[in-house]
Protein backbone atom coordinates (compact mmCIF):
# COMPACT_ATOMS: atom_id res chain seq x y z
CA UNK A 1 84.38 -28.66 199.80
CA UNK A 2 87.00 -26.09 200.21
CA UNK A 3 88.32 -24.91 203.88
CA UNK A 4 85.93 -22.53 204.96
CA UNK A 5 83.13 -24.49 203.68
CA UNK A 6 84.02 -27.47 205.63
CA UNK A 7 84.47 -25.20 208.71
CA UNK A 8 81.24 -23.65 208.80
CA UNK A 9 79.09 -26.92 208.37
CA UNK A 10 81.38 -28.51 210.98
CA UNK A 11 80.20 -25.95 213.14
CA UNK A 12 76.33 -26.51 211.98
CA UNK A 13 76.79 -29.83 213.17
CA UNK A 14 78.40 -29.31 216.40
CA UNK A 15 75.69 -26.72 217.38
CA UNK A 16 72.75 -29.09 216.62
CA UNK A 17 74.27 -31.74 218.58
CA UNK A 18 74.80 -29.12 221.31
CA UNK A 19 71.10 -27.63 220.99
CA UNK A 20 70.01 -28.38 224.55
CA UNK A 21 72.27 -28.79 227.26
CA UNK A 22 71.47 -31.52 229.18
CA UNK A 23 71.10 -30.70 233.64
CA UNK A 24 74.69 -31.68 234.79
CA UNK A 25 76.84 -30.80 231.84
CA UNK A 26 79.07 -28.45 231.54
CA UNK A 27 78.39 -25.34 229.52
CA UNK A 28 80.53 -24.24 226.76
CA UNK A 29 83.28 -21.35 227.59
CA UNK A 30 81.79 -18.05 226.78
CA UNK A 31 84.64 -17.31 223.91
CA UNK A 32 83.63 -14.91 221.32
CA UNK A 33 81.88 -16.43 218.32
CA UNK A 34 84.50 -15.73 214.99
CA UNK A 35 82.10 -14.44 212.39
CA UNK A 36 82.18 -11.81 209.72
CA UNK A 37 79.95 -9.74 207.34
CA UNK A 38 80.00 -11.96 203.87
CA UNK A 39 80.66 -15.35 205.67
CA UNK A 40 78.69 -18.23 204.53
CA UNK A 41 76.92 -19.84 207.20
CA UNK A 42 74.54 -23.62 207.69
CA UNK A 43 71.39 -22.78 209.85
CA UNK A 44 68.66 -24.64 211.23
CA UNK A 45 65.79 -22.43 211.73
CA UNK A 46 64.20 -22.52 215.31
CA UNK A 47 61.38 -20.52 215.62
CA UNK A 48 59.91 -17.04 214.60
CA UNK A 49 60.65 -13.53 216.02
CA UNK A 50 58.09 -11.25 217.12
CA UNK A 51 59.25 -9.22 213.59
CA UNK A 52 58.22 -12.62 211.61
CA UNK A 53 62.37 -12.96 210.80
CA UNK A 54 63.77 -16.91 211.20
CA UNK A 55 65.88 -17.57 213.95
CA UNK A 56 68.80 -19.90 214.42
CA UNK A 57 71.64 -20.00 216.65
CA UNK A 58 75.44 -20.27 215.41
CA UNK A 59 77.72 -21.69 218.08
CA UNK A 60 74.82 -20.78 220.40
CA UNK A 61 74.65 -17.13 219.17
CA UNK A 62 71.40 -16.37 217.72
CA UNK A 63 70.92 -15.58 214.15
CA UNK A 64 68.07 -13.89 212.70
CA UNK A 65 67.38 -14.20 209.16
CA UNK A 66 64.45 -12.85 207.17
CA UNK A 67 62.40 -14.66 204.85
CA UNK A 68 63.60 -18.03 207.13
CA UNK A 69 60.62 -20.37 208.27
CA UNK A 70 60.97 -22.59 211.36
CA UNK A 71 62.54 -26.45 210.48
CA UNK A 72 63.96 -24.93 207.38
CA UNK A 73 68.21 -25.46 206.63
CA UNK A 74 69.58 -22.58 204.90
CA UNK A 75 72.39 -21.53 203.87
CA UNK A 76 73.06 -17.70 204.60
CA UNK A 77 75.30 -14.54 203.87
CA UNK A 78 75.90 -12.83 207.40
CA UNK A 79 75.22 -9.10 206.97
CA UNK A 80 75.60 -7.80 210.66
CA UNK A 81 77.40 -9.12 213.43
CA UNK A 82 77.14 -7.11 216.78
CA UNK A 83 77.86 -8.92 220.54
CA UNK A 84 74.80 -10.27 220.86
CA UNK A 85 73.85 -11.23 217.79
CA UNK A 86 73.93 -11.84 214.21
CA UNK A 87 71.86 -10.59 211.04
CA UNK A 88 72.40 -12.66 208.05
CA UNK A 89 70.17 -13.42 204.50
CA UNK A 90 69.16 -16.25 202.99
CA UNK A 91 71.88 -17.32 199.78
CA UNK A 92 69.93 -20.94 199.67
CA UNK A 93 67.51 -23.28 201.02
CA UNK A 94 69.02 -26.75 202.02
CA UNK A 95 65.51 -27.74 203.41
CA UNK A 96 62.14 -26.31 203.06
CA UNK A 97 59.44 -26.03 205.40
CA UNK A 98 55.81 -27.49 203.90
CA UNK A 99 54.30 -24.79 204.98
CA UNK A 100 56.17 -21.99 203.20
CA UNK A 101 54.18 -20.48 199.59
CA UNK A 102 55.10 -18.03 197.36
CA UNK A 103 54.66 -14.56 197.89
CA UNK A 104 53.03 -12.44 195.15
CA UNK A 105 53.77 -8.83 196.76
CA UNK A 106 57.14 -6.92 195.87
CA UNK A 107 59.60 -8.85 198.71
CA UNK A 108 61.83 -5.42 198.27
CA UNK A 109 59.41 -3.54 200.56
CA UNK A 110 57.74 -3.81 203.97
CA UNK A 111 54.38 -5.08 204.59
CA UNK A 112 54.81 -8.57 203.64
CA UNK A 113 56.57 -9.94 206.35
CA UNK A 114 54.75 -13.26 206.19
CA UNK A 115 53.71 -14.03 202.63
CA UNK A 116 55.79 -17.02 201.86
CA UNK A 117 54.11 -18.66 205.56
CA UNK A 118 50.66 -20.17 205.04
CA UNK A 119 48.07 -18.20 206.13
CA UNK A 120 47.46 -21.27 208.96
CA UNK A 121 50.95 -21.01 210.14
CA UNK A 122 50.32 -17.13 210.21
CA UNK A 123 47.84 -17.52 213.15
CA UNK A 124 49.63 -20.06 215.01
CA UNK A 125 52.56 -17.36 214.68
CA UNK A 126 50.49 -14.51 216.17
CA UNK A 127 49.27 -16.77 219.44
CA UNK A 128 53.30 -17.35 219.65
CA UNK A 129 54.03 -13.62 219.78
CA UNK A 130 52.50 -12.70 222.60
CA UNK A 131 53.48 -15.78 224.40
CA UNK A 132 56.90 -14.37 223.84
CA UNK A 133 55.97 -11.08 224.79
CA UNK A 134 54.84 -12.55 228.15
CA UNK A 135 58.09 -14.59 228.83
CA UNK A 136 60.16 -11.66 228.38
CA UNK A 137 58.52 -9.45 230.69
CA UNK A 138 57.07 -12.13 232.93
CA UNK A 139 53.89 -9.90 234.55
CA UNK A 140 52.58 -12.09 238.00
CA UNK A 141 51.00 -15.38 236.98
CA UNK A 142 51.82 -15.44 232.97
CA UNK A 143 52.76 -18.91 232.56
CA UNK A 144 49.10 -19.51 233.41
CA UNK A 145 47.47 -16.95 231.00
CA UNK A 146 44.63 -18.57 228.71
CA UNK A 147 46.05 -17.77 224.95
CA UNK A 148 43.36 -18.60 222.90
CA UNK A 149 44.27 -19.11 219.00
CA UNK A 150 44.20 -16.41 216.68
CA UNK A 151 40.58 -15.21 214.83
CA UNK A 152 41.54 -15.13 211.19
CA UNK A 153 39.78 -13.86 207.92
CA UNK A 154 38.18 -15.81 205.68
CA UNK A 155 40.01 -14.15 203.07
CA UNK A 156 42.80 -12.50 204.29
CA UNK A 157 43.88 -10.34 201.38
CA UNK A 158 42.40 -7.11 200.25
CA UNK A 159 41.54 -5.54 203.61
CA UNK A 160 43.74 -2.55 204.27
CA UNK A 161 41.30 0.50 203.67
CA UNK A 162 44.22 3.07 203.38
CA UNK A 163 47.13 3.71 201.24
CA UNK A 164 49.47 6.12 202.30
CA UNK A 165 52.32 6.07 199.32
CA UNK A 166 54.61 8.87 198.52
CA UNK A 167 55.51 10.12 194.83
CA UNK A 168 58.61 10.67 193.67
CA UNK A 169 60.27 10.33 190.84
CA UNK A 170 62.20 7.17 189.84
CA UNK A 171 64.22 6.78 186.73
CA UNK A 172 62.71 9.40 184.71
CA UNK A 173 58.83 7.82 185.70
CA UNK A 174 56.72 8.72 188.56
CA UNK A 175 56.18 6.00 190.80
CA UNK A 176 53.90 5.91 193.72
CA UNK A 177 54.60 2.99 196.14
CA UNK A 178 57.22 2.29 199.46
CA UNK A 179 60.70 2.48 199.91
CA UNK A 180 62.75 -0.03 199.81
CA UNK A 181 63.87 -2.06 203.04
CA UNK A 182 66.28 0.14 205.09
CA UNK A 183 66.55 2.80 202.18
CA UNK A 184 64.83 6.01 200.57
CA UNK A 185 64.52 4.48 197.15
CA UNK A 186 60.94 4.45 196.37
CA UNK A 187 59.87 1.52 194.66
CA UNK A 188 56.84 1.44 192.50
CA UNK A 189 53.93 -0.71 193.30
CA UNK A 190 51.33 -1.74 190.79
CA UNK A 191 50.23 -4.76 192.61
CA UNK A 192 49.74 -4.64 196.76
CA UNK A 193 47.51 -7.80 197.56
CA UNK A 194 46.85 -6.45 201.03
CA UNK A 195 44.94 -3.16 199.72
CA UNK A 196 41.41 -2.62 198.80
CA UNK A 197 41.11 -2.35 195.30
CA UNK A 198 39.90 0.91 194.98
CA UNK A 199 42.28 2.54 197.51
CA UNK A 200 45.18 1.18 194.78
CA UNK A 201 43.13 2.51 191.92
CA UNK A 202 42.61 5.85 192.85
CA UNK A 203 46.24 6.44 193.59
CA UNK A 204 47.78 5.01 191.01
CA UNK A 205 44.78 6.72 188.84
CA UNK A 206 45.93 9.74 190.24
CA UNK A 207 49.63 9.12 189.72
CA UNK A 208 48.67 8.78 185.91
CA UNK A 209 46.99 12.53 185.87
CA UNK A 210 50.02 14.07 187.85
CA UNK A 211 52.29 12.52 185.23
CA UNK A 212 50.04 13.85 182.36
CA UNK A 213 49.31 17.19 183.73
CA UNK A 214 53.62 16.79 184.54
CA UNK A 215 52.51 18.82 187.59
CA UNK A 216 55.58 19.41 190.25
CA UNK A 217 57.19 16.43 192.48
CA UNK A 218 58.72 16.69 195.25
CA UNK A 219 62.39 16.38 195.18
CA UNK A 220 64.02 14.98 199.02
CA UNK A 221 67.20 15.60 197.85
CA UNK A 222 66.58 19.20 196.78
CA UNK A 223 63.75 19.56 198.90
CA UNK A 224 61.56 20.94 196.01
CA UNK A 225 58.57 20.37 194.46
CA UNK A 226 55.04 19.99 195.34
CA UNK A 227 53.15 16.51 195.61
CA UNK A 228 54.77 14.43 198.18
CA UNK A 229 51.93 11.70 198.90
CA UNK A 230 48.86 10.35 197.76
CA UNK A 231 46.78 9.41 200.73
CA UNK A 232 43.18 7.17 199.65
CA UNK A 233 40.99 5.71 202.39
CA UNK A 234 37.30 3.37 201.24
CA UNK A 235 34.57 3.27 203.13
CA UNK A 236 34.04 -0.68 203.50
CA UNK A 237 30.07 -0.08 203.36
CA UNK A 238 29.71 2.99 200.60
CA UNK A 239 32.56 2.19 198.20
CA UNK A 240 33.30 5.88 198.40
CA UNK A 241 36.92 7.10 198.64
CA UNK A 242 38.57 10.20 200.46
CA UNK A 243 41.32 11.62 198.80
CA UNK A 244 44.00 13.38 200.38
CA UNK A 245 47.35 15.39 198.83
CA UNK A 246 49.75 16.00 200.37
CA UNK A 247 52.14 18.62 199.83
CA UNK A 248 54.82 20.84 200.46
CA UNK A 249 53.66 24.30 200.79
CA UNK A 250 49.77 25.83 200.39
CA UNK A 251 50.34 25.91 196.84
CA UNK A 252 48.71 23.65 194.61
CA UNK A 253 49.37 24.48 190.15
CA UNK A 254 46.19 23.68 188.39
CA UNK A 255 44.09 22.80 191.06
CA UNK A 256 40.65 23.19 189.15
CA UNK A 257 41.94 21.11 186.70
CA UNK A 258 43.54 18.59 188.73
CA UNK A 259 40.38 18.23 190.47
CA UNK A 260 38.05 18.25 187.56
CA UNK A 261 40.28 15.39 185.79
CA UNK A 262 40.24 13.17 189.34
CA UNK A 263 36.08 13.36 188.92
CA UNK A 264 36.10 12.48 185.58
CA UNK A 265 38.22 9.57 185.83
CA UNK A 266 37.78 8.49 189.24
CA UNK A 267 34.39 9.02 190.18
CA UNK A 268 34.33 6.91 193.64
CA UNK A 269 36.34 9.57 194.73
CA UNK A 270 33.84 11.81 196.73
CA UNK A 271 36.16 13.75 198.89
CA UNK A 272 39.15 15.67 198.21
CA UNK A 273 41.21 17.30 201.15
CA UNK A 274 44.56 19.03 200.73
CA UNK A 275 47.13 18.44 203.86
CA UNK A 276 50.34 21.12 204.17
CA UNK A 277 53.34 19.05 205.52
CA UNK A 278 56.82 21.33 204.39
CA UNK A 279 59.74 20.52 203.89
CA UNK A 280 61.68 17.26 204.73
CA UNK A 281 60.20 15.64 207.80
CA UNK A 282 59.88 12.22 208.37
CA UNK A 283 56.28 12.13 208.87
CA UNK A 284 53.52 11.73 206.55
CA UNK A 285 50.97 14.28 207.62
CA UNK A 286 51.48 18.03 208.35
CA UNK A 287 49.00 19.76 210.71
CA UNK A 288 47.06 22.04 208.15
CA UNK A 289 44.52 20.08 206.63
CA UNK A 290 42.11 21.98 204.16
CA UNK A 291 39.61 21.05 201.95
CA UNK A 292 39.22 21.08 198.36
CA UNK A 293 36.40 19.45 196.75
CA UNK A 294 33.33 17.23 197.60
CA UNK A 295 32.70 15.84 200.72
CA UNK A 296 34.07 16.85 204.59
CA UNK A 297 33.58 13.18 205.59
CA UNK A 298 32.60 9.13 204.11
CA UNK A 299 30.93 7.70 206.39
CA UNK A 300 31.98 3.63 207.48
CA UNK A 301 29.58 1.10 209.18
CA UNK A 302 30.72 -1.33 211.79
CA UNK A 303 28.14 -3.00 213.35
CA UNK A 304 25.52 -1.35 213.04
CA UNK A 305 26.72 1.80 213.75
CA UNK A 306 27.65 5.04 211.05
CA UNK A 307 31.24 6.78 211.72
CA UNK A 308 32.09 10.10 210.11
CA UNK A 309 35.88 9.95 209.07
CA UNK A 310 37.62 13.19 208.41
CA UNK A 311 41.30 12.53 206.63
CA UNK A 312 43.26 12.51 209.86
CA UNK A 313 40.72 10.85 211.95
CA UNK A 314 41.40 7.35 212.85
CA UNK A 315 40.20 4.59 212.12
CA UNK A 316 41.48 0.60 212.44
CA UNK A 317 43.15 -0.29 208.82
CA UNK A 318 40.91 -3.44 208.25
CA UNK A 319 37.56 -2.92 208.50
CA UNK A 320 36.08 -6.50 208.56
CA UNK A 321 38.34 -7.63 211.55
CA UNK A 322 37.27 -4.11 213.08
CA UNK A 323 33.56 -5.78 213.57
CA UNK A 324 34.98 -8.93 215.15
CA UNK A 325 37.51 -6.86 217.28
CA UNK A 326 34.41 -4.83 218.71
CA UNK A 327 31.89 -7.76 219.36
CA UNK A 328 34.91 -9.69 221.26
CA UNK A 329 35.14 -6.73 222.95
CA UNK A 330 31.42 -6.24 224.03
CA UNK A 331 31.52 -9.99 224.91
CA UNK A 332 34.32 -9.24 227.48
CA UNK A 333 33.83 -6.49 229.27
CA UNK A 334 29.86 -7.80 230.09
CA UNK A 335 28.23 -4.44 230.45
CA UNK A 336 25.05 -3.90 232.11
CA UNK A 337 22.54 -0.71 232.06
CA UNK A 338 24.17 0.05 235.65
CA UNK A 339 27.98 0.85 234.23
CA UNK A 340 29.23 3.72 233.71
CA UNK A 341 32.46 2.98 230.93
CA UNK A 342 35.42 4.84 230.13
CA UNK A 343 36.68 4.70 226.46
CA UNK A 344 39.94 6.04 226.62
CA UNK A 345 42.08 6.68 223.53
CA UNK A 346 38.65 6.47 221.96
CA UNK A 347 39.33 8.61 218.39
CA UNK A 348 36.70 9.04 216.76
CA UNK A 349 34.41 7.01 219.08
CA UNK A 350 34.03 3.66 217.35
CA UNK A 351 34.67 1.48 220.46
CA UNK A 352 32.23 3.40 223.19
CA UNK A 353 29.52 4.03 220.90
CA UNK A 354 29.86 0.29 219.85
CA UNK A 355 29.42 -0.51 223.56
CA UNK A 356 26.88 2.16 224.46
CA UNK A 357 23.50 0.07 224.00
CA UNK A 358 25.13 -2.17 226.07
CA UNK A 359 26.44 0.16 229.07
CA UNK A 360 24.33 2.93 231.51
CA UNK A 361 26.69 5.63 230.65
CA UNK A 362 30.22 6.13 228.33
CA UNK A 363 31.97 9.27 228.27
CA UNK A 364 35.13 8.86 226.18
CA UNK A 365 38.61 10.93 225.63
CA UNK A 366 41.07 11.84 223.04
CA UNK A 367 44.10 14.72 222.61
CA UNK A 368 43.09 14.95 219.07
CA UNK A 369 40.56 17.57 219.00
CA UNK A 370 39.49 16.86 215.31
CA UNK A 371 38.76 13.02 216.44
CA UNK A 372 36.49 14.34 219.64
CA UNK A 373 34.12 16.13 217.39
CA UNK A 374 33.97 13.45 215.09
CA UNK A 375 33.14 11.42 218.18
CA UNK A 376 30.27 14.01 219.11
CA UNK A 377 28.56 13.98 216.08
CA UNK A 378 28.91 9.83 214.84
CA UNK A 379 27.16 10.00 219.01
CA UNK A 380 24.65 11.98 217.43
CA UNK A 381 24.33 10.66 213.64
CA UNK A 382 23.74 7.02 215.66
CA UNK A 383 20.93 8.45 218.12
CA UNK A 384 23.38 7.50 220.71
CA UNK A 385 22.25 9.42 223.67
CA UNK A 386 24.40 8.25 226.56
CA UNK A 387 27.55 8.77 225.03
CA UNK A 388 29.86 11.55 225.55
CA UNK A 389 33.73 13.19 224.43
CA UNK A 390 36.24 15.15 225.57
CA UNK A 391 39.56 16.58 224.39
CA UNK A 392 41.90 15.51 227.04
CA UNK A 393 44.57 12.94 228.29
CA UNK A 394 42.76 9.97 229.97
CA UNK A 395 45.34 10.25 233.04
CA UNK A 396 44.27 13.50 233.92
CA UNK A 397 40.12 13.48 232.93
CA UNK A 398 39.49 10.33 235.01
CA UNK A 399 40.67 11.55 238.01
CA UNK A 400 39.20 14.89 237.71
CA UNK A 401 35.63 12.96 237.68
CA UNK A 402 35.94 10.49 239.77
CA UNK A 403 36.66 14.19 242.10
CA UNK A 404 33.45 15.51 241.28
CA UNK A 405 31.54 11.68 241.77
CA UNK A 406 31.54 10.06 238.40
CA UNK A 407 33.37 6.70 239.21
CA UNK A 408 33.50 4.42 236.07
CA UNK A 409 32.69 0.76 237.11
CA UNK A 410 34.48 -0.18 233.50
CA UNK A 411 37.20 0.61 231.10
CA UNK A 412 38.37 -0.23 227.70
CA UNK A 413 41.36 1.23 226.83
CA UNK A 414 43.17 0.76 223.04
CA UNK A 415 46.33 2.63 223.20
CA UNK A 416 48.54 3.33 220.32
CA UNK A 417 51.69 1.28 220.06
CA UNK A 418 53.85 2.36 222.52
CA UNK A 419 51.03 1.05 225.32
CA UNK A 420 49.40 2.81 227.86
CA UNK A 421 51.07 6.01 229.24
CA UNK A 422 52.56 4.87 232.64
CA UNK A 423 50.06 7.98 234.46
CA UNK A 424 47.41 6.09 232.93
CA UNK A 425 48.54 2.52 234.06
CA UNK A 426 49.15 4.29 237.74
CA UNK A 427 45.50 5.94 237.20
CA UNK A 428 43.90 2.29 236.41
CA UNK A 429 45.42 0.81 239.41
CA UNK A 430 44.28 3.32 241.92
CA UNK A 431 40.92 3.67 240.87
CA UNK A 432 40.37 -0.50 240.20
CA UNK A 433 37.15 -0.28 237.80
CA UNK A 434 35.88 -3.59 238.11
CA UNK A 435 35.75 -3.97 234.79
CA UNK A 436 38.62 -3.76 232.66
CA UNK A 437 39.11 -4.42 228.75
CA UNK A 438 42.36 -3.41 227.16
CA UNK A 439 42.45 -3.79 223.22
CA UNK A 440 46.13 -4.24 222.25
CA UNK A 441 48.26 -3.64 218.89
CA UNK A 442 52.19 -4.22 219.83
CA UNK A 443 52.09 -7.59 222.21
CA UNK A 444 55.40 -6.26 223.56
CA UNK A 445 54.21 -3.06 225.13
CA UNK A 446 51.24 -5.14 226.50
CA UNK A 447 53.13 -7.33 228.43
CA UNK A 448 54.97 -5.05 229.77
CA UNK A 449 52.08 -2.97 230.91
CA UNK A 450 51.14 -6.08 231.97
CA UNK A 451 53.59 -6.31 234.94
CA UNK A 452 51.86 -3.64 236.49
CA UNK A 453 48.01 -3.92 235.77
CA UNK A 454 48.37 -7.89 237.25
CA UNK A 455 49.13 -6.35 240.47
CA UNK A 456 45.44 -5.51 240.55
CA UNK A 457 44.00 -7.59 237.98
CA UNK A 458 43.79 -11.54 237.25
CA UNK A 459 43.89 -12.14 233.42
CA UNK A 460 41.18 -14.22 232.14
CA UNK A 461 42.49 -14.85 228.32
CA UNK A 462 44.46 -12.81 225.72
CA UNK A 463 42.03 -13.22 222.49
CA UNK A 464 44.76 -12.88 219.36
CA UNK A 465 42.82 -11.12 216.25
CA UNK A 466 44.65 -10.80 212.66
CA UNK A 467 44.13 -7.41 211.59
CA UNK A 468 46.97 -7.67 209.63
CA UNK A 469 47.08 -10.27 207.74
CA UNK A 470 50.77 -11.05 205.66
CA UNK A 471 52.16 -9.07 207.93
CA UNK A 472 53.82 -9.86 211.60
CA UNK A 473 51.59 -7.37 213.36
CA UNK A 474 49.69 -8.15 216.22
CA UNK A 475 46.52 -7.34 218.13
CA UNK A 476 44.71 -8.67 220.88
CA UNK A 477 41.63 -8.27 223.62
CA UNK A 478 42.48 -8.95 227.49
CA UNK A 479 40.02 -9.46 229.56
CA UNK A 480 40.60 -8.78 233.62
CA UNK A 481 38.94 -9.66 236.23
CA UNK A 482 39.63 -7.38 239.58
CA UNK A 483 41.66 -9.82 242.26
């Protein structure tokens, strides 16, 4: 064992004898730690981060390291070092944890932050991440809050009914897949264990014909070029798929044929829509949506209930959690014919007119417009009479009618995110509906609307669902109860 070596495992051992400080003994000085990018480092994995990354300490200064699973010894390569922390990968496992597997998915991408974890140690992880959510931004009485373990799919593969995967291309091939971890190199995906099937079919199907038909990619670098990104979405119930193009101008070369070849050969494809998105944005959708063939909608039960889906209207990614996500929802809130219910950030209306046999009255809100009269018309399609939309922020419409005498005695609320808007959380608190659902997808911007709302509100449980499975995503149901 040469110099260094001896060094850094000297300094493994010293930290996991000095792992807890005991109440009455002294504390370390508060020297710098000496570390540098490429140095070889012993670490004893901890716990998870809320990202799904390992995390040890190194003379007390905590290390996070992807791919790492709690009790595990590796040995690392440090690849960031800033004051607070470090960033290092894994060079070689002294000590494996029994719960770790191996990952089938391409490990080069994001998505699969948790494959190598059992899918057991996946939901234990999820019930931890909003426990350390809560002790970050300690809202009133959170050491208290009921946590109750995570509901997980049976099968928990094969769920995601959407793939959104640019086309470039790659070494003289077209690939359609991801990029790369913390690059723009696009790396081709034939196999993605977390898709449906069919959404992977059709756009690597359709890869295939743009390739034949040697029809125009776009180029980032020389920002030319037409096909940017495939876009498929299956309807759970149907089997049918909506197709959408995306590209980078109005112009599309051999449309007709393009279209005709997609029916031939991919014949669960039912809707085709062209969206316009120039140039060399970041985003994935441009605001011109047009389209080109087939259907305007497919249609997705959840249930019970039929929801039209235009391309750009939104739906959750996982349609059998969805179904679970909305009963645990109808078994919180408690609605009875008297209550009138707010479904704010409602999109397309899945959540209120899931609730509406349930409730006296919903009238729900959006800022998309295109979601709002999808909302209006799955109201209608479902013989849902008490139900109603409207184009507008929540902060501003609830107000306006509680002005005019319509004062909801319940809310649900299932914000993007980045949580509720703080006008909203100031809205909520003034007008205290009794009751009070919030349906949660980042843990962190929960609990910290959290600090607020428990001013006002006593939290009865946080209800962890896995709509994500293999990846460290989270989502969750709290249910209030007005102090």
């Amino acid at each position: 064992m040469d110099n260094k070596q001896h060094k850094k495992y000297n300094n493994h051992q010293r930290f996991k004898k000095g792992d807890h400080v005991s109440r009455g003994t002294k504390k370390r000085n508060n020297a710098p730690v000496q570390v540098a990018i490429g140095d070889q480092l012993l670490i004893t994995i901890k716990r998870l981060g809320i990202n799904g990354e390992g995390i040890g300490y190194y003379k007390r200064k905590i290390t996070f390291i992807p791919g790492a699973l709690p009790g595990e010894v590796v040995e690392v390569e440090v690849t960031n070092v800033t004051e607070k922390f470090i960033e290092a990968n894994i060079h070689k496992f002294k000590q494996k944890s029994k719960q770790r597997v191996t990952p089938v998915d391409n490990q080069e991408v994001g998505g699969f932050e948790l494959e190598h974890l059992a899918y057991e140690g996946q939901l234990t992880f999820k019930q931890d991440v909003i426990r350390q959510a809560l002790e970050k931004y300690k809202p009133a009485g959170y050491a208290h809050y009921k946590l109750l373990p995570t509901i997980g799919m049976e099968d928990p593969k094969e769920y995601r009914n959407k793939a959104q995967f640019p086309v470039r291309e790659v070494d003289g091939q077209l690939a359609v897949g991801m990029y790369k971890r913390h690059s723009h190199k696009l790396v081709d995906l034939p196999v993605v264990t977390t898709q449906h099937p069919a959404t992977l079919k059709v756009v690597r199907g359709v890869r295939d014909i743009l390739a034949d038909m040697q029809l125009p990619i776009y180029n980032e670098r020389k920002n030319k070029g037409v096909v940017k990104t495939l876009i498929a979405r299956v309807s759970e119930s149907t089997g049918d798929v909506q197709l959408t193009i995306v590209t980078n101008g109005r112009s599309l070369p051999d449309a007709d044929e393009l279209i005709n070849r997609i029916h031939q050969a991919l014949p669960e494809v039912v809707s085709i829509h062209q969206n316009i998105n120039r140039g060399q944005s970041s985003l994935i959708w441009g605001d011109d949506t047009r389209q080109i063939w087939g259907e305007d909608y497919i249609t997705e039960e959840i249930n019970g209930k039929t929801f039209k889906l235009s391309p750009r209207a939104f739906l959750q990614l996982n349609p059998r959690q969805t179904q679970r996500l909305y009963q645990e929802a109808i078994k919180a809130l408690d609605l009875t014919k008297a209550d009138k219910l707010i479904d704010a950030y409602s999109g397309v209306g899945t959540i209120g007119i899931s609730l509406a046999d349930h409730a006296g009255e919903v009238r729900g809100m959006d800022t998309v417009a295109e979601s709002i009269d999808d909302a209006n018309e799955n109201a209608i399609d479902n013989h849902v009479t008490n139900a109603t939309y409207y184009v507008g922020a929540a902060e501003e419409l609830i107000p306006q009618w509680a002005q005019e005498g319509w004062i909801a005695d319940a809310v649900v609320v299932d914000p993007p995110r980045t949580g509720l808007d703080i006008a909203l959380r100031q809205t909520i608190l003034e007008t205290k509906p009794e009751k009070f659902v919030y349906v949660s997808c980042n843990a962190s911007t929960l609990a910290r609307d959290l600090v607020d709302l428990a001013k006002v509100y006593r939290v009865d449980y946080i209800q962890s669902i896995d709509m994500f499975p293999q990846t460290a995503r989270w989502e969750g149901i709290v249910k209030f109860t007005k102090k």
